[in-house]
C-alpha atoms as a PDB file:
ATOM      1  CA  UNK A   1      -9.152  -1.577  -8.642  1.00  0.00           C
ATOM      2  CA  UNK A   2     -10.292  -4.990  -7.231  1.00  0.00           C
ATOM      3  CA  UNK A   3     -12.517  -5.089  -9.874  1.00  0.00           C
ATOM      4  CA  UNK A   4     -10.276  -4.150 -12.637  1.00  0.00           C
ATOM      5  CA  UNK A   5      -7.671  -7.249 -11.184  1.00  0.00           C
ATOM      6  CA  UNK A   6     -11.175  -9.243 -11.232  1.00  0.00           C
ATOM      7  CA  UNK A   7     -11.510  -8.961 -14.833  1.00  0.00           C
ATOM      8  CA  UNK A   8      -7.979  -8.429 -16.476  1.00  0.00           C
ATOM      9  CA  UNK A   9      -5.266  -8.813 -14.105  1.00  0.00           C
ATOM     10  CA  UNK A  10      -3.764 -11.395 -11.254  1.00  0.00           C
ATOM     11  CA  UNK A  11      -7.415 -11.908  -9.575  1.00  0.00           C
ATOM     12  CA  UNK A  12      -8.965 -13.252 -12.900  1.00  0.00           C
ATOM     13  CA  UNK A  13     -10.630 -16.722 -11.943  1.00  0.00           C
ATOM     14  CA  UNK A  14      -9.825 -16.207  -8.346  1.00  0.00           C
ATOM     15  CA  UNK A  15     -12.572 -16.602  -5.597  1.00  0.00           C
ATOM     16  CA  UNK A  16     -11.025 -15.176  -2.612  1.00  0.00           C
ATOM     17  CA  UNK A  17      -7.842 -12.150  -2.918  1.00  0.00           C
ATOM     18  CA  UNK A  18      -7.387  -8.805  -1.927  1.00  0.00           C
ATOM     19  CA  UNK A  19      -6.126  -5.814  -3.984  1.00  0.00           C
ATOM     20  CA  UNK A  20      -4.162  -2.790  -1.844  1.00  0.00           C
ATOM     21  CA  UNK A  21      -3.498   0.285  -3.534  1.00  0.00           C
ATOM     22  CA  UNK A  22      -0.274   2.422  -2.333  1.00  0.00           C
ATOM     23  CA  UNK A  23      -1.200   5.778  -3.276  1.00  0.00           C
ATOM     24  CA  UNK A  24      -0.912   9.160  -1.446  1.00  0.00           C
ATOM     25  CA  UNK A  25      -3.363   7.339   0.679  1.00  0.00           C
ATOM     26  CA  UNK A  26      -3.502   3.600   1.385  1.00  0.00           C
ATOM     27  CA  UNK A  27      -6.842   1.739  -0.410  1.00  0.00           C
ATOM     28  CA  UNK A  28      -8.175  -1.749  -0.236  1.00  0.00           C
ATOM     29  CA  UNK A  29     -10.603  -3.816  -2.151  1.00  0.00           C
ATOM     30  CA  UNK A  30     -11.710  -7.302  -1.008  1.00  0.00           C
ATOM     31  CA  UNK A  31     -13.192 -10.238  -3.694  1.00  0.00           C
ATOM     32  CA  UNK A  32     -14.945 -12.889  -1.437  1.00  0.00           C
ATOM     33  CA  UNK A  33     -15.969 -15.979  -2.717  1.00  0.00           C
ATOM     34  CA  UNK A  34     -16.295 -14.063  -6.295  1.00  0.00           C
ATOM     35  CA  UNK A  35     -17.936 -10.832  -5.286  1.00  0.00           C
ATOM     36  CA  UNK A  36     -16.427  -7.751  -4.505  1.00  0.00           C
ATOM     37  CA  UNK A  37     -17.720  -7.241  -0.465  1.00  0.00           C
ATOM     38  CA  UNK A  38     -18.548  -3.585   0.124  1.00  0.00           C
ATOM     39  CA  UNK A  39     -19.671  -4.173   3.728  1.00  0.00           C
ATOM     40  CA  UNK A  40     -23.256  -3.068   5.040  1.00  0.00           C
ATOM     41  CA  UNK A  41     -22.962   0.633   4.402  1.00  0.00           C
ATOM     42  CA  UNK A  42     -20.563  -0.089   1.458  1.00  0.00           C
ATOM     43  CA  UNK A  43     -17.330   1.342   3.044  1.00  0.00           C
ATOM     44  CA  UNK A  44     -15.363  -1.766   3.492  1.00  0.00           C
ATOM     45  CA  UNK A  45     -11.801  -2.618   3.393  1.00  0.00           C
ATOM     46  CA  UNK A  46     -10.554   0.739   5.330  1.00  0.00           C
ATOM     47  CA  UNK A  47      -7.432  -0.928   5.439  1.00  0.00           C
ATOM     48  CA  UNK A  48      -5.263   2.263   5.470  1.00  0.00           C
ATOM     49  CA  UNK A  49      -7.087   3.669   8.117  1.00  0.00           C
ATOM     50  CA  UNK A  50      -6.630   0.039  10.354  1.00  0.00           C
ATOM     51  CA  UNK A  51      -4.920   1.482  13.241  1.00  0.00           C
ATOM     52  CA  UNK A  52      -1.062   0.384  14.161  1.00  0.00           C
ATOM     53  CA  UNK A  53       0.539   2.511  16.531  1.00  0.00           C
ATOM     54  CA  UNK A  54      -2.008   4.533  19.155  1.00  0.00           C
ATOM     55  CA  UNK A  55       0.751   6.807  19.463  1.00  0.00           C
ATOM     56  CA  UNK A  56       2.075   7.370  15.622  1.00  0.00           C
ATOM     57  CA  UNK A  57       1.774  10.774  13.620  1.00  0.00           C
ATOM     58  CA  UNK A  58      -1.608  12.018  12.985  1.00  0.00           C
ATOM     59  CA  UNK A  59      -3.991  11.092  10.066  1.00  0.00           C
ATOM     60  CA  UNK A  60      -6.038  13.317   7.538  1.00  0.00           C
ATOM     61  CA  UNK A  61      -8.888  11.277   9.271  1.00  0.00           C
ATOM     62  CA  UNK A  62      -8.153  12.772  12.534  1.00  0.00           C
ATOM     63  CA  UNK A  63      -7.189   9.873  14.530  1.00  0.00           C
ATOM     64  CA  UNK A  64      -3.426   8.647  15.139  1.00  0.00           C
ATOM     65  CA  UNK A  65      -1.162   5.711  14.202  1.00  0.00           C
ATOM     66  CA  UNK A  66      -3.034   4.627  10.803  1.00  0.00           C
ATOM     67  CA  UNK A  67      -0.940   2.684   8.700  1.00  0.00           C
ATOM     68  CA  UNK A  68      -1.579   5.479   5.847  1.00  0.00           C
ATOM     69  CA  UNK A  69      -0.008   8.392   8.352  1.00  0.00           C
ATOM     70  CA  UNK A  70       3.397   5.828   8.078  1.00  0.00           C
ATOM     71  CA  UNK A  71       3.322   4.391   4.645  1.00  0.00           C
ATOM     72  CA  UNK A  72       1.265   6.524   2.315  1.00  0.00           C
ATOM     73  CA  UNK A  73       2.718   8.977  -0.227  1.00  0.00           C
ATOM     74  CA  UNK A  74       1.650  11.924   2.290  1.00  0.00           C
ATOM     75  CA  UNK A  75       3.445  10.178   4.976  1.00  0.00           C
ATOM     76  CA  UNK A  76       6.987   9.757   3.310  1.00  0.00           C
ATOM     77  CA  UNK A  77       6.492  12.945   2.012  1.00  0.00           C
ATOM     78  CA  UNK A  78       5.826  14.701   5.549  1.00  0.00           C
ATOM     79  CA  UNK A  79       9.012  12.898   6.745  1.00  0.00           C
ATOM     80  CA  UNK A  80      11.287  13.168   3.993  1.00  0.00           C
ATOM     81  CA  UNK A  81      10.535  17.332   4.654  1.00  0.00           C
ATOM     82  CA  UNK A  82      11.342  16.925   7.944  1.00  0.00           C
ATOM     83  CA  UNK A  83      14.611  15.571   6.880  1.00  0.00           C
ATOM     84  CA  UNK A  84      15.298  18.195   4.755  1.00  0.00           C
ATOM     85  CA  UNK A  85      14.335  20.990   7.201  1.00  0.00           C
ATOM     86  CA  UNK A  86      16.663  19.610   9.890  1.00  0.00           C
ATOM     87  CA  UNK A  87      19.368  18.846   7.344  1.00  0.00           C
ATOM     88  CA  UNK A  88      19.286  15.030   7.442  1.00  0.00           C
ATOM     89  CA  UNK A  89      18.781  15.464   3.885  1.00  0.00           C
ATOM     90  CA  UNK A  90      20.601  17.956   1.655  1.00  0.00           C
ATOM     91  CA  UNK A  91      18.372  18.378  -1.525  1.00  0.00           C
ATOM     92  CA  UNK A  92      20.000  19.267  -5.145  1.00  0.00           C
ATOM     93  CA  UNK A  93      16.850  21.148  -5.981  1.00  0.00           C
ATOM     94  CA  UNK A  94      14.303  23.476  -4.785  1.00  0.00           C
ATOM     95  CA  UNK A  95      10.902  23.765  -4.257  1.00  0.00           C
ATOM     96  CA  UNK A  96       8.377  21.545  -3.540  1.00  0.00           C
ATOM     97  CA  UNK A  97       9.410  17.949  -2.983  1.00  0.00           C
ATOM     98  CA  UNK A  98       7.772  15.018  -5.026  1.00  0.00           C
ATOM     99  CA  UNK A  99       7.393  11.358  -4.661  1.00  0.00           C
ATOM    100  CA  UNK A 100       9.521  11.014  -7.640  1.00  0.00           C
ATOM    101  CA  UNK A 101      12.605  12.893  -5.998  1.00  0.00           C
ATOM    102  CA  UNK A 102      12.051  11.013  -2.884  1.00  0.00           C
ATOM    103  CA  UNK A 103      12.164   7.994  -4.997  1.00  0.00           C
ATOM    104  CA  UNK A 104      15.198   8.702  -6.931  1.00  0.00           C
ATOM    105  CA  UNK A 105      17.187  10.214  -4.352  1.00  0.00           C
ATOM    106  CA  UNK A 106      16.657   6.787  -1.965  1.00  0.00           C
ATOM    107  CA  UNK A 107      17.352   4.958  -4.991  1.00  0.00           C
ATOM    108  CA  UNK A 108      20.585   6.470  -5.507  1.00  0.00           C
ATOM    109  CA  UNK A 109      21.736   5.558  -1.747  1.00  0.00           C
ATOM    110  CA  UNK A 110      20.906   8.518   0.493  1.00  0.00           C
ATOM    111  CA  UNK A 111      20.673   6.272   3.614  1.00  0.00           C
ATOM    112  CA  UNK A 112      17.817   8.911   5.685  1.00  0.00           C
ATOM    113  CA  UNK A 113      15.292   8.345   3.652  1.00  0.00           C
ATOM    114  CA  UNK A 114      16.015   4.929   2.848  1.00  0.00           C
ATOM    115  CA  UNK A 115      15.222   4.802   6.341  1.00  0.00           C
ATOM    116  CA  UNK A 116      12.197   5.853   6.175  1.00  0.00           C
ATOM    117  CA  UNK A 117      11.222   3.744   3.275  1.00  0.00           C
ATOM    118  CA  UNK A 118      12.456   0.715   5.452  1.00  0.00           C
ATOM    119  CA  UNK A 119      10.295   1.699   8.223  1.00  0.00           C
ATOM    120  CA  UNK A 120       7.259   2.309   6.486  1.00  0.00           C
ATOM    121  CA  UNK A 121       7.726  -1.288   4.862  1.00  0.00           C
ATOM    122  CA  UNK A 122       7.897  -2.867   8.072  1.00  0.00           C
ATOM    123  CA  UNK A 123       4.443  -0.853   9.003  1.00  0.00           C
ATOM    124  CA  UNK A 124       3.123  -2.296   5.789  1.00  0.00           C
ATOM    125  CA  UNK A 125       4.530  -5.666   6.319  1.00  0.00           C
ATOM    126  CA  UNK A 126       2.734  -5.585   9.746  1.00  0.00           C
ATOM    127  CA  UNK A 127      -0.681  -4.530   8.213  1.00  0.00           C
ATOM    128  CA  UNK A 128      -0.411  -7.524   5.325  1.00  0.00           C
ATOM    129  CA  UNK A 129       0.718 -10.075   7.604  1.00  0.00           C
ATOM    130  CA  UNK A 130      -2.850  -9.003   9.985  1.00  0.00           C
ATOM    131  CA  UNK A 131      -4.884  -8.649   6.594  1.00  0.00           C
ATOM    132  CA  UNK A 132      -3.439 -12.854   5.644  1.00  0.00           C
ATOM    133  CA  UNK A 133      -5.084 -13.496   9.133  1.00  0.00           C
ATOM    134  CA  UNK A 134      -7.896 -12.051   8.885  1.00  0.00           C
ATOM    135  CA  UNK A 135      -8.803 -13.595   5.215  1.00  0.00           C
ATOM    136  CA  UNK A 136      -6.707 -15.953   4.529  1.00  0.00           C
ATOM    137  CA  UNK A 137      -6.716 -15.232   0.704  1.00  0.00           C
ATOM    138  CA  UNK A 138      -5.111 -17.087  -2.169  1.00  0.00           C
ATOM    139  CA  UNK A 139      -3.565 -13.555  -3.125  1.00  0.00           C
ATOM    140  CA  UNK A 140      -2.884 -10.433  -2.239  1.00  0.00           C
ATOM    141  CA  UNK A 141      -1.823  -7.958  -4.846  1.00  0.00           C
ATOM    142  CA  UNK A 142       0.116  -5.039  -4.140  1.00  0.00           C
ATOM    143  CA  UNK A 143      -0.563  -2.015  -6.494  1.00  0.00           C
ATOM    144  CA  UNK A 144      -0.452   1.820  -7.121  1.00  0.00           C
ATOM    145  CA  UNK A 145       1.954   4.734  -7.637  1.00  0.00           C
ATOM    146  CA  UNK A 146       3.840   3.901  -4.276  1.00  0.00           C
ATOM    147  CA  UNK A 147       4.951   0.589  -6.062  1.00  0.00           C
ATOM    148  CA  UNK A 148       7.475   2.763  -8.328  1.00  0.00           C
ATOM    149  CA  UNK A 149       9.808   2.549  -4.689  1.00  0.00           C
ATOM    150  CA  UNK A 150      10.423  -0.893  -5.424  1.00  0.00           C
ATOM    151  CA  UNK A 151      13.069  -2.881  -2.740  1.00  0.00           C
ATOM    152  CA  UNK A 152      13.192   0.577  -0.953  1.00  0.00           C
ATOM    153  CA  UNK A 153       9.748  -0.144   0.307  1.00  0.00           C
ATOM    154  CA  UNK A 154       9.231  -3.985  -0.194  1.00  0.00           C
ATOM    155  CA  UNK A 155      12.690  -5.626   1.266  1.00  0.00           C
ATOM    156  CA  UNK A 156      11.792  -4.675   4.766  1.00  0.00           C
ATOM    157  CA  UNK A 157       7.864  -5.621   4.100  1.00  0.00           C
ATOM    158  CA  UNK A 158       8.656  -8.882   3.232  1.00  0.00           C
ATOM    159  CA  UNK A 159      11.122 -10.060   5.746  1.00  0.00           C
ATOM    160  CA  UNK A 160       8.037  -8.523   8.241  1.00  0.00           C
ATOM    161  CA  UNK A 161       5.676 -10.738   7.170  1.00  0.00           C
ATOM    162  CA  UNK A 162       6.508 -14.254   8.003  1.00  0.00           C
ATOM    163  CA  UNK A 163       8.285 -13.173  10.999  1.00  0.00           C
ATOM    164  CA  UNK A 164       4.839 -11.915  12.417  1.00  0.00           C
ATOM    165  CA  UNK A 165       2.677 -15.006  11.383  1.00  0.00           C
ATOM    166  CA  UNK A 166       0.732 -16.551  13.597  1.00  0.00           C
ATOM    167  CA  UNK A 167       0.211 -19.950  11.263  1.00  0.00           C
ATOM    168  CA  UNK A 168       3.637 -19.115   9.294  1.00  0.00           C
ATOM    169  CA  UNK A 169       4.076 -22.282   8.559  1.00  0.00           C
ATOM    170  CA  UNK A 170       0.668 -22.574   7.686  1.00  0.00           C
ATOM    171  CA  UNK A 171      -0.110 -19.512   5.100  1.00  0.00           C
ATOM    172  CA  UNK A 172       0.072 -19.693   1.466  1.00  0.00           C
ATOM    173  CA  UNK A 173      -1.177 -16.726   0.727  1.00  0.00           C
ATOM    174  CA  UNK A 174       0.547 -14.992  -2.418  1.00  0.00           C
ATOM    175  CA  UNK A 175       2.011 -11.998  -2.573  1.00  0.00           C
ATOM    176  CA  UNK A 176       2.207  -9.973  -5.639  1.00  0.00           C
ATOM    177  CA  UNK A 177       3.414  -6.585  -6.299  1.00  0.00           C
ATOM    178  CA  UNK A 178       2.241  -5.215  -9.635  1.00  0.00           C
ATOM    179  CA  UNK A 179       4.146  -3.367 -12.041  1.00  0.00           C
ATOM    180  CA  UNK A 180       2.951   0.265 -12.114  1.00  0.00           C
ATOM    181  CA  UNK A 181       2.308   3.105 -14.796  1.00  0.00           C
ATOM    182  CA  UNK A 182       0.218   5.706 -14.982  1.00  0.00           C
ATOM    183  CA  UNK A 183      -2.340   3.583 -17.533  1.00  0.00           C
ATOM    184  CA  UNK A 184      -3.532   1.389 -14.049  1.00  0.00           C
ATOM    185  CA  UNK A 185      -5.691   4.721 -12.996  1.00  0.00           C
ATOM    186  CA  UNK A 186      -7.463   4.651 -16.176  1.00  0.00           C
ATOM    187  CA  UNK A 187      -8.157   1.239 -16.260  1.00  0.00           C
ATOM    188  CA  UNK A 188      -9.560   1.544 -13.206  1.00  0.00           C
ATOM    189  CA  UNK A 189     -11.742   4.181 -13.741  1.00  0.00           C
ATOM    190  CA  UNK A 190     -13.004   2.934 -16.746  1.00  0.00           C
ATOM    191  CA  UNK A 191     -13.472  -0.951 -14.943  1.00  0.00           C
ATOM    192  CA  UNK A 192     -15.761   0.982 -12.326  1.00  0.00           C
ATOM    193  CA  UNK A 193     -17.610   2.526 -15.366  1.00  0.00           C
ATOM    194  CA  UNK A 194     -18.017  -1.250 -17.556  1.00  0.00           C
ATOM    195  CA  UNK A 195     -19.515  -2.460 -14.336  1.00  0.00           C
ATOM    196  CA  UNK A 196     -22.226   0.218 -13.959  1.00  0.00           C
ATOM    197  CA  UNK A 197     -23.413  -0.535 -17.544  1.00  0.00           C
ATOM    198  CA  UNK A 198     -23.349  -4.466 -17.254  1.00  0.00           C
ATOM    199  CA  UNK A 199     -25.128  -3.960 -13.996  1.00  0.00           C
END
């Protein structure tokens, strides 16, 4: 995706910006001084597996308190269930729930899971704010499915960031959250494929 932003989107003809990807997991690409940085065993930018909270829910990677156990698409979908099952939330459908329910339902102005959109922007918020620290990049863009939650996710991530600044004063490091459809996977994909031929 950094790569596809490289070429066609908000990284074209900048040297140093990071692209995060909100998906069911939580991905990261980094462009440093014009080149994409894979790291020395080429898996770099582990951003959604940066660890937060020692103590926090479990991860598919088997440790605890990664930012993509409390802001991922699995994570607001494990606690949105919870919600349900204790009766927090009282569902209009059955069956499995989706992101897109979720979504909706927040939208609409059930407060609980709201809540838990609030809270996982603040995680987020936390992880950005450590990410403008630790690169001080001209941009960070914000993309992926998880963007479709909008203020339900973003509000509480932006009022996190400056508060946590070290340099606040200091950082001028833009934020941009992409519009998303479903056209941004295949761009991607087909990006990664137009760089293995122009290799």
């Amino acid at each position: 995706q950094a790569i596809a932003e490289q070429w066609f989107g908000a990284g074209k003809g900048v040297e140093n910006f990071l692209v995060v990807t909100l998906e069911y997991g939580i991905g990261m690409g980094a462009v440093i001084n014009g080149q994409l940085y894979r790291g020395q065993n080429g898996i770099s930018s582990e951003f959604g597996h940066s660890i937060i909270n020692i103590e926090g829910p479990q991860c598919r990677c088997g440790k605890r308190g990664c930012i993509e156990a409390m802001v991922g698409e699995n994570a607001i979908l494990r606690d949105a269930g919870q919600m349900a099952l204790s009766g927090h939330w009282k569902r209009k459908k059955e069956g499995v729930i989706t992101i897109e329910e979720v979504i909706q339902t927040a939208k609409a102005g059930e407060q609980n899971l709201r809540a838990i959109y609030s809270q996982a922007g603040i995680v987020l918020g936390v992880g950005i704010t450590n990410l403008i620290q630790l690169y001080d990049p001209e941009k960070i863009i914000i993309t992926g499915k998880s963007v479709l939650a909008g203020e339900l996710l973003f509000k509480s991530m932006v009022e996190t960031i400056p508060e946590n600044l070290v340099a606040r004063s200091t950082s001028n490091t833009e934020i941009i959250i992409q519009n998303w459809t479903y056209r941004d996977w295949a761009r991607g994909a087909g990006t990664v494929a137009l760089q293995e031929i122009y290799k």
